[in-house]
N, C-alpha and C. Protein backbone atom coordinates (compact mmCIF):
# COMPACT_ATOMS: atom_id res chain seq x y z
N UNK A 1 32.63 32.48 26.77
CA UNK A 1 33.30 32.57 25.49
C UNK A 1 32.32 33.11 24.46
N UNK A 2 32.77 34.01 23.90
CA UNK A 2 31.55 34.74 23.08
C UNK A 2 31.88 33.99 21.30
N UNK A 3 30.66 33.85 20.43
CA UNK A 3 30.31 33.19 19.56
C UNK A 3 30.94 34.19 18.88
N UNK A 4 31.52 33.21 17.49
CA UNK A 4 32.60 34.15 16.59
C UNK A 4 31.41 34.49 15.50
N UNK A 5 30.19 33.52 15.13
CA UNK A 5 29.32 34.17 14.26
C UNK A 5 28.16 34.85 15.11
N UNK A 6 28.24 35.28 16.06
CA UNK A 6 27.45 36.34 16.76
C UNK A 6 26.42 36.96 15.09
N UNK A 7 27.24 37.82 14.64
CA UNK A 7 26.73 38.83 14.12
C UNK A 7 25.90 37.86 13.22
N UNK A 8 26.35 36.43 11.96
CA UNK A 8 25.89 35.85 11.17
C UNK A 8 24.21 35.60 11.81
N UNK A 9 24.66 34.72 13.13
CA UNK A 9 23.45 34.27 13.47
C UNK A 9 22.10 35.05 14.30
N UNK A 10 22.52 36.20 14.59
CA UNK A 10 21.99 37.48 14.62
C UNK A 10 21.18 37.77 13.26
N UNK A 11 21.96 38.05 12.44
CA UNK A 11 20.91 38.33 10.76
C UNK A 11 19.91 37.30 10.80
N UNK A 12 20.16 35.89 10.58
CA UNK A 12 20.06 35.03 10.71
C UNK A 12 18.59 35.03 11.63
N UNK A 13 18.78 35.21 12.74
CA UNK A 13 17.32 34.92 13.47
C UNK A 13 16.65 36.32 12.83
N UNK A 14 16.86 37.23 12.25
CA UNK A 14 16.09 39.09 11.85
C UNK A 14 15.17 37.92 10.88
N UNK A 15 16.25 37.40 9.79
CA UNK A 15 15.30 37.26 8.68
C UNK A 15 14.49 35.79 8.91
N UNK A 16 14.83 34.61 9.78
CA UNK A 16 13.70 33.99 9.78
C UNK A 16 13.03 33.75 10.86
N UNK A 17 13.05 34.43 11.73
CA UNK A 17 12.25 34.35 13.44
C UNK A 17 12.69 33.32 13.99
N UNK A 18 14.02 32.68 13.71
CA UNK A 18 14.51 31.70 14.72
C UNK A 18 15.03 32.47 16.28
N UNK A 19 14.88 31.04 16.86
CA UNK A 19 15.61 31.08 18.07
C UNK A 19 17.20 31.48 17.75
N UNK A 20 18.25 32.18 18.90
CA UNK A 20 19.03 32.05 18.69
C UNK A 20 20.23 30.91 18.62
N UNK A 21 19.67 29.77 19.38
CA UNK A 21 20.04 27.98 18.95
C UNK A 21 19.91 27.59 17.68
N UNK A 22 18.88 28.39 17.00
CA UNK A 22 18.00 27.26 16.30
C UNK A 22 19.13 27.94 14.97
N UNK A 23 19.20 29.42 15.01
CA UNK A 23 20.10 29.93 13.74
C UNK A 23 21.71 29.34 13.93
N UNK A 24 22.07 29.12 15.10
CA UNK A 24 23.58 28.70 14.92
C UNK A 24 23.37 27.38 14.75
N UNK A 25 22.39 26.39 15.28
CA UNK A 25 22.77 25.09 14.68
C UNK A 25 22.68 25.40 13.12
N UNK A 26 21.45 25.93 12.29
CA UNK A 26 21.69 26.03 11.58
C UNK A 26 22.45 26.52 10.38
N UNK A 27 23.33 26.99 10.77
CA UNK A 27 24.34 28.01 10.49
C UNK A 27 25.55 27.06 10.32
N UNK A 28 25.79 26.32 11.45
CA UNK A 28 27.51 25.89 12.22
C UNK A 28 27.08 24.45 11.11
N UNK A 29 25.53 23.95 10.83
CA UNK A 29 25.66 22.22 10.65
C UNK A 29 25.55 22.69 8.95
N UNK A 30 26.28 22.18 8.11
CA UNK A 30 26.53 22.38 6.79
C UNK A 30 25.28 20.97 5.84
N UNK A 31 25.19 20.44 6.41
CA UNK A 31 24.43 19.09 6.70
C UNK A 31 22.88 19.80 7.02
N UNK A 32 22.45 20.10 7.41
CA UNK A 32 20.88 20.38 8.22
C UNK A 32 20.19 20.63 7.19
N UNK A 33 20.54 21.73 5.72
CA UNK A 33 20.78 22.13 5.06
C UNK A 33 19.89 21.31 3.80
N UNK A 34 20.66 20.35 4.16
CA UNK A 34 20.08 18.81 3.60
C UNK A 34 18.55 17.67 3.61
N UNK A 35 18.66 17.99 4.97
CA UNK A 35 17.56 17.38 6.21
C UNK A 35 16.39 18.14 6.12
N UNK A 36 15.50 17.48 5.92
CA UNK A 36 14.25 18.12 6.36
C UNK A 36 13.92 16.98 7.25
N UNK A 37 12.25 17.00 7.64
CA UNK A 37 11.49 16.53 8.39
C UNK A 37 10.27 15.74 7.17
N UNK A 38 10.44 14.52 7.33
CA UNK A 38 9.80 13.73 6.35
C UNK A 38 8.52 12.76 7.76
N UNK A 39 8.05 11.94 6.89
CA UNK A 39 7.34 11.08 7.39
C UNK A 39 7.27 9.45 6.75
N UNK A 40 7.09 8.42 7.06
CA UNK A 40 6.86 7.49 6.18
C UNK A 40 5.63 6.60 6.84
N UNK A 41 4.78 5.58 5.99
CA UNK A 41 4.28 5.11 6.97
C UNK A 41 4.45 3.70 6.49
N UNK A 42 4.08 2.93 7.74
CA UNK A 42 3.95 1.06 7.16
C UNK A 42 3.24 0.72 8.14
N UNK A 43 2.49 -0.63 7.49
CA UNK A 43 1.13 -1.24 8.11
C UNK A 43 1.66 -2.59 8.55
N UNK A 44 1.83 -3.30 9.36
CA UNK A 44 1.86 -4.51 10.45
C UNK A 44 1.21 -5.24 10.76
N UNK A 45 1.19 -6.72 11.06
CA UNK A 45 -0.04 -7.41 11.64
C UNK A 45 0.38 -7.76 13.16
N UNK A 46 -0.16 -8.24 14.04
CA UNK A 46 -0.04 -8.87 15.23
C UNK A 46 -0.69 -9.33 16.11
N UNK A 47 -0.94 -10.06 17.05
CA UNK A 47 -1.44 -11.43 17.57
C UNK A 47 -1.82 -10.23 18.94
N UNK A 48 -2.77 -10.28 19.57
CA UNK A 48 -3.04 -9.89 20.77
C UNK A 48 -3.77 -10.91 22.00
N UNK A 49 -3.43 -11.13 22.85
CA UNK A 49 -4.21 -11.97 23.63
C UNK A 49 -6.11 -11.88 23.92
N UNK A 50 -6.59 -12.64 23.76
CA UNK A 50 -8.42 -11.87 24.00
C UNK A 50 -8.56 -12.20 25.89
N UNK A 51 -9.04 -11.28 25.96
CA UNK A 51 -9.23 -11.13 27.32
C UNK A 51 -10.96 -11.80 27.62
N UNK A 52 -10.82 -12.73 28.91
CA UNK A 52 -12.00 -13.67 28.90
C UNK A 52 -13.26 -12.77 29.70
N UNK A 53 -12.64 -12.35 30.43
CA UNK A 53 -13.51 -11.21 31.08
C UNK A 53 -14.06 -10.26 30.21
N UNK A 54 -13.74 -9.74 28.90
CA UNK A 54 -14.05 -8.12 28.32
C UNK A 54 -14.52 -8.33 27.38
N UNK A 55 -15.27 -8.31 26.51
CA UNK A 55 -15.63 -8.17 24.99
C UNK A 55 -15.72 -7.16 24.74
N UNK A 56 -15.43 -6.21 23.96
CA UNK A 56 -15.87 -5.20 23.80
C UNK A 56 -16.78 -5.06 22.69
N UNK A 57 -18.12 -4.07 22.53
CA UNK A 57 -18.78 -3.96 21.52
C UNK A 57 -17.80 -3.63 20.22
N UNK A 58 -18.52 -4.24 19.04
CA UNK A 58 -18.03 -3.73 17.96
C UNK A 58 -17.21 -1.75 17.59
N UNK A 59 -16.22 -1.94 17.02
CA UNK A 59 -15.47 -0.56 17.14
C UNK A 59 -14.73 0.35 17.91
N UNK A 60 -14.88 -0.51 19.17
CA UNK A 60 -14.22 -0.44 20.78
C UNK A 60 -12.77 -1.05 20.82
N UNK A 61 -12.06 -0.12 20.88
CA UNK A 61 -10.93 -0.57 21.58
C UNK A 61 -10.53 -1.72 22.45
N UNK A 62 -10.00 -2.34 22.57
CA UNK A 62 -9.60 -3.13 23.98
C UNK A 62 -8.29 -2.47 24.47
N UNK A 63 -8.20 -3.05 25.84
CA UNK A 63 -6.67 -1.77 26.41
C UNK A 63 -5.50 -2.76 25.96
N UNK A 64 -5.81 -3.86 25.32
CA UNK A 64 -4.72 -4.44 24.44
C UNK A 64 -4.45 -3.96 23.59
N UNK A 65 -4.78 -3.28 22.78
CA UNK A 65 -5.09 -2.13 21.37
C UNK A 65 -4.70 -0.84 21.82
N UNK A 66 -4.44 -0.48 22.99
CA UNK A 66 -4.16 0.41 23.35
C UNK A 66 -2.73 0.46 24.10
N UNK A 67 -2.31 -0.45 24.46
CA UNK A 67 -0.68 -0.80 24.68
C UNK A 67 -0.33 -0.82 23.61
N UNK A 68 -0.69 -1.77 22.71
CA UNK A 68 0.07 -2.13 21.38
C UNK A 68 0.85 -0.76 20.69
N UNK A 69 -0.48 0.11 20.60
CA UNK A 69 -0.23 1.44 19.81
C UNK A 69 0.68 2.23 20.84
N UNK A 70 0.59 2.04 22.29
CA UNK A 70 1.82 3.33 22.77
C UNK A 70 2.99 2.19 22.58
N UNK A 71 3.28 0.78 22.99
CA UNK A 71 4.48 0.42 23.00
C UNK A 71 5.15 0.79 21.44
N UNK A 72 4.69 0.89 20.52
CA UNK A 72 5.15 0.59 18.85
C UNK A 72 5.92 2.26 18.36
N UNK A 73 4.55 3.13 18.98
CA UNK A 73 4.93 5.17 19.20
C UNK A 73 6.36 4.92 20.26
N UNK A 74 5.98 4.44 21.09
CA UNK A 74 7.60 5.02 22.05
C UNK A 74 8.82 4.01 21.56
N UNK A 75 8.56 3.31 20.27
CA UNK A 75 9.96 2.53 20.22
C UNK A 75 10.70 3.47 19.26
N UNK A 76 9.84 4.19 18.25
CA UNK A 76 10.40 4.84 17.45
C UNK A 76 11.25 6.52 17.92
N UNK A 77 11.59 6.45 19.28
CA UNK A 77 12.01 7.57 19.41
C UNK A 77 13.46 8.13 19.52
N UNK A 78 14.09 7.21 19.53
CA UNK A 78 15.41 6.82 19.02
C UNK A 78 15.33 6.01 18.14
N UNK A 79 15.94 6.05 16.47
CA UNK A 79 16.48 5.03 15.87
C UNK A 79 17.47 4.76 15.74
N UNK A 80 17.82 3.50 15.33
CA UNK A 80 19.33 3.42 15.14
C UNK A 80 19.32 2.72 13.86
N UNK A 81 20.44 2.86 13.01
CA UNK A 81 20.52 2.59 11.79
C UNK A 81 21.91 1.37 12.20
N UNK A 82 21.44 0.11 11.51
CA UNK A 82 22.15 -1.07 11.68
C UNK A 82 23.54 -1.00 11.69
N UNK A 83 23.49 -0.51 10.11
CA UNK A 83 24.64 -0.72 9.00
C UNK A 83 26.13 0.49 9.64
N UNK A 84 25.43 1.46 10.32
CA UNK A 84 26.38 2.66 10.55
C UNK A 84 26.61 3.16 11.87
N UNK A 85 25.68 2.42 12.64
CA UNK A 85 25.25 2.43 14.38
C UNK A 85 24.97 3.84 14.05
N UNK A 86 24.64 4.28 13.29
CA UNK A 86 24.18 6.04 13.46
C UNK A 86 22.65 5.94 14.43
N UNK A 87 22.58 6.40 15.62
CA UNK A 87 21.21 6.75 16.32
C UNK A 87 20.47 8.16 16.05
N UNK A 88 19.74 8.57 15.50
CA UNK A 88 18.78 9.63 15.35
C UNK A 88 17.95 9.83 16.26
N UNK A 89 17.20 11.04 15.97
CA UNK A 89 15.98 10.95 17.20
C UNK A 89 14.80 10.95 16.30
N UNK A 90 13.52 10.09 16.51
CA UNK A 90 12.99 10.39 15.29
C UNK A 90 10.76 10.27 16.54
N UNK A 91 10.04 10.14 15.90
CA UNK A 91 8.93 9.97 16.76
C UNK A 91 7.55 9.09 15.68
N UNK A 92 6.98 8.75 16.37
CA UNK A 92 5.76 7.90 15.80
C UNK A 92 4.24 7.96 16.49
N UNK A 93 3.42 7.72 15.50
CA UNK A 93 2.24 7.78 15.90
C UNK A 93 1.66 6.28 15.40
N UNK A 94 1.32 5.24 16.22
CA UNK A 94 0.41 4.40 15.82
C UNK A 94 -0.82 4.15 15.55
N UNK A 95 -1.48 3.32 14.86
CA UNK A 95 -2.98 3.79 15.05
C UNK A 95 -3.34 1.96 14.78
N UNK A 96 -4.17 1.52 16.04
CA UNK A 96 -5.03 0.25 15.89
C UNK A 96 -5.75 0.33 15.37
N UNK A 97 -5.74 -0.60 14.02
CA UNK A 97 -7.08 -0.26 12.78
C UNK A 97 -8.43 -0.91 13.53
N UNK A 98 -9.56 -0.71 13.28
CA UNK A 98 -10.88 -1.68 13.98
C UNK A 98 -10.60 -2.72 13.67
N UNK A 99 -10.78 -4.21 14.35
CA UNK A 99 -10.49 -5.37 13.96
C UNK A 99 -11.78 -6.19 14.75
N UNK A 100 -11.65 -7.15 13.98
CA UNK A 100 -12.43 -8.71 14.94
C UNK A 100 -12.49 -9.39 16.22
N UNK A 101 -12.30 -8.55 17.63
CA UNK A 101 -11.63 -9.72 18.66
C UNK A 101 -12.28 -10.43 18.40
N UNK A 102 -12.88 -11.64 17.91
CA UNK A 102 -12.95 -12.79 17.77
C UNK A 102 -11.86 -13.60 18.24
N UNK A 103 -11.63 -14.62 19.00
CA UNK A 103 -10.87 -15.64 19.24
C UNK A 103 -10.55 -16.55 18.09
N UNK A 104 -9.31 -16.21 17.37
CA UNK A 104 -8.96 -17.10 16.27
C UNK A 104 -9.06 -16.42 14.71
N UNK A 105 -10.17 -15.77 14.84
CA UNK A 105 -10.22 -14.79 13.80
C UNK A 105 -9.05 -14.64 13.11
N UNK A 106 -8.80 -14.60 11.58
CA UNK A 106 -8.30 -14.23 10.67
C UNK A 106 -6.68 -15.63 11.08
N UNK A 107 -7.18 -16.35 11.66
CA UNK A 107 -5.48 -17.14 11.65
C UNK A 107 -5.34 -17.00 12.79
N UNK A 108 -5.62 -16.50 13.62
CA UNK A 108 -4.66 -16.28 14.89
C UNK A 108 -4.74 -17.36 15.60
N UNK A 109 -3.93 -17.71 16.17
CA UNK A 109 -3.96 -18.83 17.56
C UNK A 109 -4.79 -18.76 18.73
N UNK A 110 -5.27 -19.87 19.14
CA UNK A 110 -6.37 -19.72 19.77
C UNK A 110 -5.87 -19.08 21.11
N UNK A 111 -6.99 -17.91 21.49
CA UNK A 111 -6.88 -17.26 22.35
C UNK A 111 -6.60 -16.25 22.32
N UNK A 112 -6.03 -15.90 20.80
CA UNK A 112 -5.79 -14.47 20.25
C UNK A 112 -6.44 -13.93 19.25
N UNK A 113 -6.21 -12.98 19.19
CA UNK A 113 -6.91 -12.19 17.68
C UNK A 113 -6.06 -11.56 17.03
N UNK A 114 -5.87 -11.13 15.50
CA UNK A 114 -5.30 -10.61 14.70
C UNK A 114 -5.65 -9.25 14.81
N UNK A 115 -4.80 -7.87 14.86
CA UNK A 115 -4.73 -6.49 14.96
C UNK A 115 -3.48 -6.10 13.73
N UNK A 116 -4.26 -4.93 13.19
CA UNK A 116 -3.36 -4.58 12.21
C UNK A 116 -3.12 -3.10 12.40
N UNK A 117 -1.67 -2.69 12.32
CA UNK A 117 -1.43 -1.61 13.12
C UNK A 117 -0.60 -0.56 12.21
N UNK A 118 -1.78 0.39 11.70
CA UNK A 118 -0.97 1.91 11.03
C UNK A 118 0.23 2.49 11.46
N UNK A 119 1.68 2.57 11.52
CA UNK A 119 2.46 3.46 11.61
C UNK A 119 2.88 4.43 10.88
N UNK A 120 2.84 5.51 11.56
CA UNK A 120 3.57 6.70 10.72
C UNK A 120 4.77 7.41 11.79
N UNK A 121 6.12 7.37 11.11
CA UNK A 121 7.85 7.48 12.02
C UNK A 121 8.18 8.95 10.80
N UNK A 122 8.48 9.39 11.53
CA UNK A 122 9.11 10.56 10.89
C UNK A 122 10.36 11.03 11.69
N UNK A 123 10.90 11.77 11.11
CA UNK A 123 12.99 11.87 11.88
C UNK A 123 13.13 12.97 10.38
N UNK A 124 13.95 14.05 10.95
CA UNK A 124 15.27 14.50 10.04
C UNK A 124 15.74 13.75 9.41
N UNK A 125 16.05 13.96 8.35
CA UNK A 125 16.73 13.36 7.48
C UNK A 125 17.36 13.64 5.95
N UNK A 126 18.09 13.19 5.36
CA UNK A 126 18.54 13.35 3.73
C UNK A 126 17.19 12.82 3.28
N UNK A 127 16.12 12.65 2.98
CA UNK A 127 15.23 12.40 2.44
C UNK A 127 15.03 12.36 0.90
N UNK A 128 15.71 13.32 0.21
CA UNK A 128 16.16 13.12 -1.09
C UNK A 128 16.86 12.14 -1.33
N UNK A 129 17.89 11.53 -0.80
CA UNK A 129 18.99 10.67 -0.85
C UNK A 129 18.52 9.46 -1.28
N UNK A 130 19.00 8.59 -2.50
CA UNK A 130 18.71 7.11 -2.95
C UNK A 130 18.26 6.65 -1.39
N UNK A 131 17.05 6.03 -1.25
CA UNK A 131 16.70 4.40 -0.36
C UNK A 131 16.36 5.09 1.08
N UNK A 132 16.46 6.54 1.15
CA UNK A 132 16.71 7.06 2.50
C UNK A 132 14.94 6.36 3.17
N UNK A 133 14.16 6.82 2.76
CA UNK A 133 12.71 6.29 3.62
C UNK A 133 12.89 4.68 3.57
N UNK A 134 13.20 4.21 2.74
CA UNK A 134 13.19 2.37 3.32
C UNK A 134 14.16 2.26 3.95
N UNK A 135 15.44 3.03 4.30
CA UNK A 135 16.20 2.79 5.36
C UNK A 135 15.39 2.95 6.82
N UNK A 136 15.15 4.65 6.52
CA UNK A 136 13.93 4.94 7.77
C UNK A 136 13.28 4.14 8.32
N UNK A 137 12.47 3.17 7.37
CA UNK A 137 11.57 1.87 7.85
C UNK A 137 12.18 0.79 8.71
N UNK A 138 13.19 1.14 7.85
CA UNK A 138 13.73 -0.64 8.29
C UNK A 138 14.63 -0.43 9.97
N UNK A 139 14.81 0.91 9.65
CA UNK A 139 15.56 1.66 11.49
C UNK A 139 14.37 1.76 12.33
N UNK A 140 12.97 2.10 12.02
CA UNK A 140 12.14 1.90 12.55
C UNK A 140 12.04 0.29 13.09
């Protein structure tokens, strides 16, 4: 079945080096228009187990610090928004700040340590729109 804006989305990729997908979504979605590509970020605390075997020198990772940050990146890759069940596709980068393994350190329960964890989630979106990034967060 041949595309009725052929010719539109033809101009369309001349003047901005799109793909020919990339000009008819943008073309056909009246909405996209709207959307850009934003980012937001928010900071977290959380409890990690200390491992009896490992210490690591000061500024060293533990591979607990290193799950933490991929499980937290791969949750954000679908969101879903509560209020509207709307699911997006959106992506994240975590980052384990240096911390104390110390056992107990900063509050934690014994046997754990406190880790505080940089996110930055970014997704398409109305981004102009009243509340849109603390929605973002909170779908995060």
């Amino acid at each position: 079945m041949a595309d009725p804006n052929k010719r539109d989305i033809r101009a369309r990729q001349h003047e901005t080096g799109e793909t020919y997908m990339q000009a008819r979504r943008r073309l056909t979605d009246a909405d996209t228009a709207r959307h850009t590509v934003g980012t937001i970020g928010y900071l977290f605390s959380s409890s990690l187990p200390c491992t009896p075997t490992h210490t690591p020198p000061p500024g060293e990772e533990t591979a607990s610090e290193d799950v933490l940050a991929a499980l937290v990146a791969n949750s954000a890759v679908r969101l879903r928004r509560e209020a509207t069940g709307e699911v997006y596709p959106g992506y994240a980068h975590a980052f384990v700040l240096p911390t104390d393994p110390t056992p107990g350190a900063d509050n934690a329960p014994t046997g754990w340590y406190s880790a505080d964890v940089l996110v930055l989630v970014g997704a398409r979106r109305p981004w102009a729109a009243p509340e849109e990034p603390d929605r973002v967060e909170t779908d995060a």
